[in-house]
Protein backbone atom coordinates (compact mmCIF):
# COMPACT_ATOMS: atom_id res chain seq x y z
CA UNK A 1 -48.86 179.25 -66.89
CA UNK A 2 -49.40 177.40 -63.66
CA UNK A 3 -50.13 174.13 -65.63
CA UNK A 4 -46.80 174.40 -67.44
CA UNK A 5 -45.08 174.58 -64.46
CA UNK A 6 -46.67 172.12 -62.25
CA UNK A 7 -46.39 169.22 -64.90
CA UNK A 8 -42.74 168.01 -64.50
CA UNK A 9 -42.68 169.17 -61.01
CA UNK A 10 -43.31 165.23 -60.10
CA UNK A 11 -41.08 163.84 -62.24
CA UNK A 12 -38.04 166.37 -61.81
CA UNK A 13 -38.04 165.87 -57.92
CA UNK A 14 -38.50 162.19 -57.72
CA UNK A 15 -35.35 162.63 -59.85
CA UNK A 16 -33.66 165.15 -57.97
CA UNK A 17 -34.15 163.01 -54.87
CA UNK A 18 -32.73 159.94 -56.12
CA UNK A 19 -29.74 161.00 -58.48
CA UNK A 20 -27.70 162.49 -55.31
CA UNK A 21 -27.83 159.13 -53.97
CA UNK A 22 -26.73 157.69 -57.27
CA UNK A 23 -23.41 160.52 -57.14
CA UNK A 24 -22.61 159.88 -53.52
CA UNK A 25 -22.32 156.54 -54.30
CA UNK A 26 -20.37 156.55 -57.18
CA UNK A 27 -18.10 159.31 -55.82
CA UNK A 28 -17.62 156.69 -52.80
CA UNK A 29 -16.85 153.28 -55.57
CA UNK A 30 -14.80 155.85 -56.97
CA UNK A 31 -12.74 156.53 -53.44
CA UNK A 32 -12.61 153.05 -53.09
CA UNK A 33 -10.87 152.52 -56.31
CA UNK A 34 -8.60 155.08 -55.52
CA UNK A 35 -6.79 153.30 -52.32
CA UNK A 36 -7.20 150.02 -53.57
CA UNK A 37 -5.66 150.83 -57.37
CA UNK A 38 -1.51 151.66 -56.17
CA UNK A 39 -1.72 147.67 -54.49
CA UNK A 40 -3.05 146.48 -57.78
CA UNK A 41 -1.49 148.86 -60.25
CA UNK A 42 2.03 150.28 -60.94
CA UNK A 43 1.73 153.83 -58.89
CA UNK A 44 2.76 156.31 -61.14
CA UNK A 45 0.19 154.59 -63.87
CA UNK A 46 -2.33 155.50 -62.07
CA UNK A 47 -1.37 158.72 -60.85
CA UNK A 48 -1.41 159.82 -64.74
CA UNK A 49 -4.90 158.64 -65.33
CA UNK A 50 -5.69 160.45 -62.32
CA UNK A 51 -4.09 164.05 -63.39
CA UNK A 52 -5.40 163.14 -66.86
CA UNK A 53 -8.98 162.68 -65.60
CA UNK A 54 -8.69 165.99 -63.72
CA UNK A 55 -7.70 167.83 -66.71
CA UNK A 56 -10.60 165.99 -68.94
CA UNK A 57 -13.12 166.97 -65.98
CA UNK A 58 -12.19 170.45 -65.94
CA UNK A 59 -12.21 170.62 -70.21
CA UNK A 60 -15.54 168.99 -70.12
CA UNK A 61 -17.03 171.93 -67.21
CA UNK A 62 -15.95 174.87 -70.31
CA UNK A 63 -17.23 172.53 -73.41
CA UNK A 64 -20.13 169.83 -71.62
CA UNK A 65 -21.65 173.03 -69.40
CA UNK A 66 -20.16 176.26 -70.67
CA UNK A 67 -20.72 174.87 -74.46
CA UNK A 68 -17.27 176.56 -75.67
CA UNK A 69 -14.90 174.31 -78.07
CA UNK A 70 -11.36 175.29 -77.03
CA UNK A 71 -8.62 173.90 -79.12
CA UNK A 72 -5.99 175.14 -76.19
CA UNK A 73 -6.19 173.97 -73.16
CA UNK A 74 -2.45 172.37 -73.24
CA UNK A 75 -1.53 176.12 -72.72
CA UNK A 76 -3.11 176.37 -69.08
CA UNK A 77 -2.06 172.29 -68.58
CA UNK A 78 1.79 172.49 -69.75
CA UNK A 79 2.18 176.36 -68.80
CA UNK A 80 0.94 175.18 -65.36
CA UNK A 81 3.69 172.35 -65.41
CA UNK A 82 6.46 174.46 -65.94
CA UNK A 83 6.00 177.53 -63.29
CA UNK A 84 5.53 174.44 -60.75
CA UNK A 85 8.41 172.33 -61.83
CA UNK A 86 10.46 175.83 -61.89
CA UNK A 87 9.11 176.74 -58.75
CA UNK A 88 9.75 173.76 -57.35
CA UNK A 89 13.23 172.79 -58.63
CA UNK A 90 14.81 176.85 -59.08
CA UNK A 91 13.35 178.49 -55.82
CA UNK A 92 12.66 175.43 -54.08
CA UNK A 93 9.18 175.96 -52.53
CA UNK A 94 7.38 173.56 -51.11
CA UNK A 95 4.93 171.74 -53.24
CA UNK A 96 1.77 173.18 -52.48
CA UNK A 97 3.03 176.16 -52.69
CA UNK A 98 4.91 175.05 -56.40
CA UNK A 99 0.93 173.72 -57.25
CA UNK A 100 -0.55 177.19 -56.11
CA UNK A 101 1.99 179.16 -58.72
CA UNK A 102 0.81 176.73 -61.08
CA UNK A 103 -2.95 176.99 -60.78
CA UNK A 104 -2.49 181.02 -60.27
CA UNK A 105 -0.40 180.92 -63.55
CA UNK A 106 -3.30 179.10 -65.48
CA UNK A 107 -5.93 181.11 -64.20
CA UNK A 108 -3.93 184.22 -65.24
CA UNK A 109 -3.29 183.21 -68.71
CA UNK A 110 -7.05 181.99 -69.08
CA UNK A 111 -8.08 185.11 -68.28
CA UNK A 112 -5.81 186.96 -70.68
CA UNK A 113 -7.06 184.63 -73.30
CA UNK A 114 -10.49 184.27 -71.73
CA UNK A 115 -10.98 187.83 -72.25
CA UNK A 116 -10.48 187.92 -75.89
CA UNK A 117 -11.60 184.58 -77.18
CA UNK A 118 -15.35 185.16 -76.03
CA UNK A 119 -15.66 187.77 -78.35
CA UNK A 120 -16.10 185.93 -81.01
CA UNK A 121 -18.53 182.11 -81.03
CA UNK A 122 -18.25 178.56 -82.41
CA UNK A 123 -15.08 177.50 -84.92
CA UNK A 124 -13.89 181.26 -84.31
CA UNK A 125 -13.59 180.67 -80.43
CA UNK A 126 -12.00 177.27 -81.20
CA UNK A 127 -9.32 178.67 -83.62
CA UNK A 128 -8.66 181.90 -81.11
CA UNK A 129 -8.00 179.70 -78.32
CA UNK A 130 -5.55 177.39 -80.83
CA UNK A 131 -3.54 180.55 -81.91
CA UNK A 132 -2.51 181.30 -78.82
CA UNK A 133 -1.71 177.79 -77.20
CA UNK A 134 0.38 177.73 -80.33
CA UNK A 135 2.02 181.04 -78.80
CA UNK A 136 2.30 179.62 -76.03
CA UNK A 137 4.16 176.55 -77.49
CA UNK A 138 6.48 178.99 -79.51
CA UNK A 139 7.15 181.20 -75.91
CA UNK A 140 8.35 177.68 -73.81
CA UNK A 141 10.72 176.33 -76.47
CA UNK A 142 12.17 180.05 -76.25
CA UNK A 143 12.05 181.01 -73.10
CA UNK A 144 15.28 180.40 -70.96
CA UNK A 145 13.66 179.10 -67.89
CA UNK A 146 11.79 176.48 -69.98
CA UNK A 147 14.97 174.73 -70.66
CA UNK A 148 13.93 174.48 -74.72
CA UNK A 149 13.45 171.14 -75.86
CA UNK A 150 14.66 169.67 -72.55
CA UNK A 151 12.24 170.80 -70.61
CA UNK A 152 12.78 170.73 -66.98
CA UNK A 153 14.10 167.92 -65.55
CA UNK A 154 14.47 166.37 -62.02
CA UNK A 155 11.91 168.77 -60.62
CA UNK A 156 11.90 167.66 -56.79
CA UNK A 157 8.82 166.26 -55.01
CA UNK A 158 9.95 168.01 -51.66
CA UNK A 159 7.86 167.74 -48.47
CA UNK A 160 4.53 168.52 -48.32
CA UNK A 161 4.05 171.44 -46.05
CA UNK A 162 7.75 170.83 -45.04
CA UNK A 163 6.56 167.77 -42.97
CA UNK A 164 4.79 164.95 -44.88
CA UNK A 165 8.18 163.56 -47.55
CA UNK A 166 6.54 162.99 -50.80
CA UNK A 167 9.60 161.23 -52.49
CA UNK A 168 8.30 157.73 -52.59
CA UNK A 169 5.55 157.01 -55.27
CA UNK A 170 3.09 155.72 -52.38
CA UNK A 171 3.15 158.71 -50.22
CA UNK A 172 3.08 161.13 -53.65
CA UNK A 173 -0.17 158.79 -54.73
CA UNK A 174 -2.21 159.39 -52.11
CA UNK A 175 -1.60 162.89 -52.29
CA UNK A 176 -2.12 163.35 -56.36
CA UNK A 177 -5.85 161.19 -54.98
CA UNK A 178 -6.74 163.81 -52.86
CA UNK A 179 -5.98 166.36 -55.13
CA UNK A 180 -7.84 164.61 -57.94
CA UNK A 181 -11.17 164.05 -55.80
CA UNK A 182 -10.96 167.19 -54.24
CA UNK A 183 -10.74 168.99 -58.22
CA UNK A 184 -13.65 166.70 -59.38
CA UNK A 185 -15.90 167.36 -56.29
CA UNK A 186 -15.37 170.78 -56.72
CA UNK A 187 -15.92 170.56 -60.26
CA UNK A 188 -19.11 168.93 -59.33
CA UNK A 189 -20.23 171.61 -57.16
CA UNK A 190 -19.95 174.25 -59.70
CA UNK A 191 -22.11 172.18 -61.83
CA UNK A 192 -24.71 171.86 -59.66
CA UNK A 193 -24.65 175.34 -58.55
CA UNK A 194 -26.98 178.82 -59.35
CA UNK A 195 -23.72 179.72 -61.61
CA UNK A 196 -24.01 176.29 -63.45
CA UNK A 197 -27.60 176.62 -63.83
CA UNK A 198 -27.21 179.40 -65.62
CA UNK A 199 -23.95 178.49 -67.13
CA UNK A 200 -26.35 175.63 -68.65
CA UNK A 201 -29.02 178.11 -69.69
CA UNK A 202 -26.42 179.63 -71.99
CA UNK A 203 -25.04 176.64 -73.62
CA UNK A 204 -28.91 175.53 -74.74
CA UNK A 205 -30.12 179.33 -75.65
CA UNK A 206 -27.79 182.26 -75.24
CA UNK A 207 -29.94 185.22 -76.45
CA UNK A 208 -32.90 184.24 -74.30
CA UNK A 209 -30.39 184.09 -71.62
CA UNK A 210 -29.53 186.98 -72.24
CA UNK A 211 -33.18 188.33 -72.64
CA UNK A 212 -33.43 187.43 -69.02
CA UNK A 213 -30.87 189.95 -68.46
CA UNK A 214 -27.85 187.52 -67.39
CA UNK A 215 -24.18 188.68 -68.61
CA UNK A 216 -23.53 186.43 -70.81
CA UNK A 217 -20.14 186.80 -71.52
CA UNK A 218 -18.85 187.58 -67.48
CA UNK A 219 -20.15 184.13 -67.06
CA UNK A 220 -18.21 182.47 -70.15
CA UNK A 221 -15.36 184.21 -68.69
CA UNK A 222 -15.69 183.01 -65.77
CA UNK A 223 -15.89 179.43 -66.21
CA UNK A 224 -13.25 179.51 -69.00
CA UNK A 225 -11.10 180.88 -65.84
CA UNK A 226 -11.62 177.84 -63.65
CA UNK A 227 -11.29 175.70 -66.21
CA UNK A 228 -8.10 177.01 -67.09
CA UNK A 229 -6.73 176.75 -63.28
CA UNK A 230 -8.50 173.32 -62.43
CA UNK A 231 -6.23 172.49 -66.55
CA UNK A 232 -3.46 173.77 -64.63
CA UNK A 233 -3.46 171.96 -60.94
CA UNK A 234 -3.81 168.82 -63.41
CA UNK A 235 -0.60 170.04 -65.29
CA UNK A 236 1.33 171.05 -62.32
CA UNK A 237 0.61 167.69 -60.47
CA UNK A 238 1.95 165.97 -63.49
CA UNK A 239 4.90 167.58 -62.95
CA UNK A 240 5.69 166.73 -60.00
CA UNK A 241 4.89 162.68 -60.52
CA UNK A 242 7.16 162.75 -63.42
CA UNK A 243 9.32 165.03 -62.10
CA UNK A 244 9.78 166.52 -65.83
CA UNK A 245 7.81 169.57 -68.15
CA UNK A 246 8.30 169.14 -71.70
CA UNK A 247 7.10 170.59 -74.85
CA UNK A 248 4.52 167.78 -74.44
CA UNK A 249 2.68 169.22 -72.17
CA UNK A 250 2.00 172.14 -74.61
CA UNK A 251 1.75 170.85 -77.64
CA UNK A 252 -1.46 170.88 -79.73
CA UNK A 253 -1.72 167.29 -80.18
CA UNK A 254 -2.52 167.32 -75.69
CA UNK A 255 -5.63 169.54 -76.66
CA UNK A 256 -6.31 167.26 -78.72
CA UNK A 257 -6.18 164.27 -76.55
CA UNK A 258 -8.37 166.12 -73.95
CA UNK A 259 -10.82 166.49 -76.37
CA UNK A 260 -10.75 163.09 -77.49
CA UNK A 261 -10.92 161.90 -73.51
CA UNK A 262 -13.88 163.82 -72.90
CA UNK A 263 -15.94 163.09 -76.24
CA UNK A 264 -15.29 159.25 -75.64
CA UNK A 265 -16.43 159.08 -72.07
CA UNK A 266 -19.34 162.06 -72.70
CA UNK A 267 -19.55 165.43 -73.21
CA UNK A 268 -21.69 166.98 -70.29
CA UNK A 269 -21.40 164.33 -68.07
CA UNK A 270 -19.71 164.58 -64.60
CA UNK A 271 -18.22 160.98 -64.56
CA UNK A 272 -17.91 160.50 -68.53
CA UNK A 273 -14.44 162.32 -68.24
CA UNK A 274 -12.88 160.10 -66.16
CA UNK A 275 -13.56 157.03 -67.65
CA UNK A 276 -12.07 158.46 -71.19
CA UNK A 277 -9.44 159.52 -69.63
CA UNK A 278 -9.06 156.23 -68.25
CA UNK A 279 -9.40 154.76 -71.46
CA UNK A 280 -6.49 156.65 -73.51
CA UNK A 281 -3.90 156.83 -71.22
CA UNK A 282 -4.14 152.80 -70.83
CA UNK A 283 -4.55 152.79 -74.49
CA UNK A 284 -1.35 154.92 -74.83
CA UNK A 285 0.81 153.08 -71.94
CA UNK A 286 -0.58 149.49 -72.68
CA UNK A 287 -0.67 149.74 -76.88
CA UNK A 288 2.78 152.05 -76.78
CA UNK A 289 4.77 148.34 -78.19
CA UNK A 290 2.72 149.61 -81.10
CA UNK A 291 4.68 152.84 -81.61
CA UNK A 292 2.68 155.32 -84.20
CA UNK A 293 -0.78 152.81 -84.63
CA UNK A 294 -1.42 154.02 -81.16
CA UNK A 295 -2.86 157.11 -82.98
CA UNK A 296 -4.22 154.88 -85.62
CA UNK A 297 -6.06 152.51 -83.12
CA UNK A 298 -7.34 155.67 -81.21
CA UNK A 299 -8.97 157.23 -84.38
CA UNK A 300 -10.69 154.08 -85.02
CA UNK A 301 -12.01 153.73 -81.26
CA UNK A 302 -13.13 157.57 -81.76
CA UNK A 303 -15.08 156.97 -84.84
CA UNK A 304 -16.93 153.74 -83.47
CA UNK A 305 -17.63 156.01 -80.47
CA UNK A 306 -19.11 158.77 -82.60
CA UNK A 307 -21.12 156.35 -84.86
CA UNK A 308 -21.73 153.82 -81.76
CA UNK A 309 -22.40 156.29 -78.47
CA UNK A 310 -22.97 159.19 -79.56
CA UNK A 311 -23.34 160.59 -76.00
CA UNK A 312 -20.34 158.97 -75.26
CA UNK A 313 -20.11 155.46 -72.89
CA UNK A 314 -21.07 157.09 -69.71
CA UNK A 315 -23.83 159.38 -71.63
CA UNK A 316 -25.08 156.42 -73.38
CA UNK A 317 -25.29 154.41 -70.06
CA UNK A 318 -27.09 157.89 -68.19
CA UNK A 319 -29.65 157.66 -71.15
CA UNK A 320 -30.32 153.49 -70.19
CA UNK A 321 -30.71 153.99 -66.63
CA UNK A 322 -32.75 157.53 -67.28
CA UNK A 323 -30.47 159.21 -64.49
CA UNK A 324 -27.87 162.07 -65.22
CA UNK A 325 -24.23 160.78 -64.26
């Protein structure tokens, strides 16, 4: 016994002592991107491919580390969106208090369908989680507050703690940053966590994890709940760059591009998110002349990624450099 657990002791910590290095400073290129990109970049651009990476990040910590396929997660995204915007534009809080509602909204209706969808495993968990985003869907083109097919519109940006104006995109960017790094650390510290250890353990071998006595499904539950809010702050922020919820932000075919942004980038990596969620919203905004081959193009880009990088690009390069990003 003492053999088998010596033998990648070596290895492991020479790893474990260099990869935080390796984070830090990618966390820092990535800070650096972040103030540089509005002087570069139109503003609200890349304030979507920031919300969008949040949202891929916190998919990927329920599918990459919990190992559960939901098919739903525009529920906790666009649900989020419209108690903010409402919030926001109807009782005219401020707008971290309008983001709060938003992520407490989320995490309320991931629990509710947290708590039934682990029940059941695999393409039955999937299609549980589908049914009802798809009620979801159905509720906001009914429900009166939604505004129907309008959505919300002119949802004001207000002043941040009733001091700081976020009107102007620049001011707003900086903010949507902070809010973006602050998810994705936090994200990051679950991972790395006793709760993501075990959350890990799971994913590779449930019943032995549960022979060690671990809850099993108090843990799915739980990360399926902060994956829902961390879905929803992305959602709600949205909302407030664009100033509009829509059906959009519920529809199925947003699940689906979530899924698509973290498969692309990799599944089970902490950076791969980001950079395919990078990747499809400059597809969508840059290709859009294109009109309905946008979907066409980003089919064919998904199947060379499957066949191609299989880990997706930033598992494939983890694999070259023999270092977990």
């Amino acid at each position: 016994m003492s053999t088998v657990t010596q033998t990648p002791t070596a290895p492991a910590g020479q790893s474990a002592a260099s990869t935080p290095a390796l984070h830090i400073a990618i966390f820092l290129a990535l800070l650096a991107a972040g103030l540089l990109a509005p002087f570069m970049l139109y503003p609200v651009f890349v304030m979507k491919v920031l919300c969008f990476a949040l949202f891929a990040c916190a998919f990927n910590l329920l599918l990459g580390y919990g190992g559960l396929l939901s098919f739903g997660h525009a529920a906790y995204f666009g649900g989020a969106s419209y108690v903010a915007a409402h919030a926001a534009k109807v009782w005219g809080v401020t707008p971290e208090v309008s983001l709060l509602l938003g992520v407490l909204a989320a995490a309320a209706l991931g629990l509710v369908i947290g708590s039934l969808a682990i029940r059941r495993q695999g393409i039955y968990f999937a299609m549980i989680t589908l049914a009802f985003a798809q009620m979801v869907y159905f509720f906001s083109i009914q429900a009166p507050f939604t505004g129907g097919e309008d959505g919300i519109q002119s949802v004001p940006r207000g002043d941040l703690f009733g001091l700081v104006s976020l009107h102007s995109d620049m001011s707003l960017y900086f903010f949507v940053l902070a809010i973006t790094l602050g998810g994705i650390l936090l994200i990051y510290r679950i991972i790395h966590s006793p709760f993501g250890q075990v959350l890990k353990a799971i994913r590779e071998n449930e019943p032995r994890a549960i022979s060690l006595g671990y809850r099993v499904n108090r843990y799915k539950l739980a990360v399926f709940v902060l994956s829902a809010a961390l879905a929803g702050l992305a959602g709600a922020t949205k909302s407030m760059v664009f100033q509009l919820a829509s059906l959009t932000d519920v529809h199925w075919s947003m699940s689906g591009e979530v899924v698509l942004m973290t498969l692309i980038g990799g599944m089970g990596t902490v950076f791969g998110p980001i950079v395919g969620a990078t990747v499809i919203v400059t597809m969508q905004n840059y290709l859009a002349t294109f009109g309905a081959w946008v979907t066409v193009i980003q089919g064919v880009i998904f199947v060379l990624t499957v066949l191609l990088f299989r880990e997706g690009f930033v598992g494939v390069i983890s694999k070259w450099i023999k270092k977990p990003l």
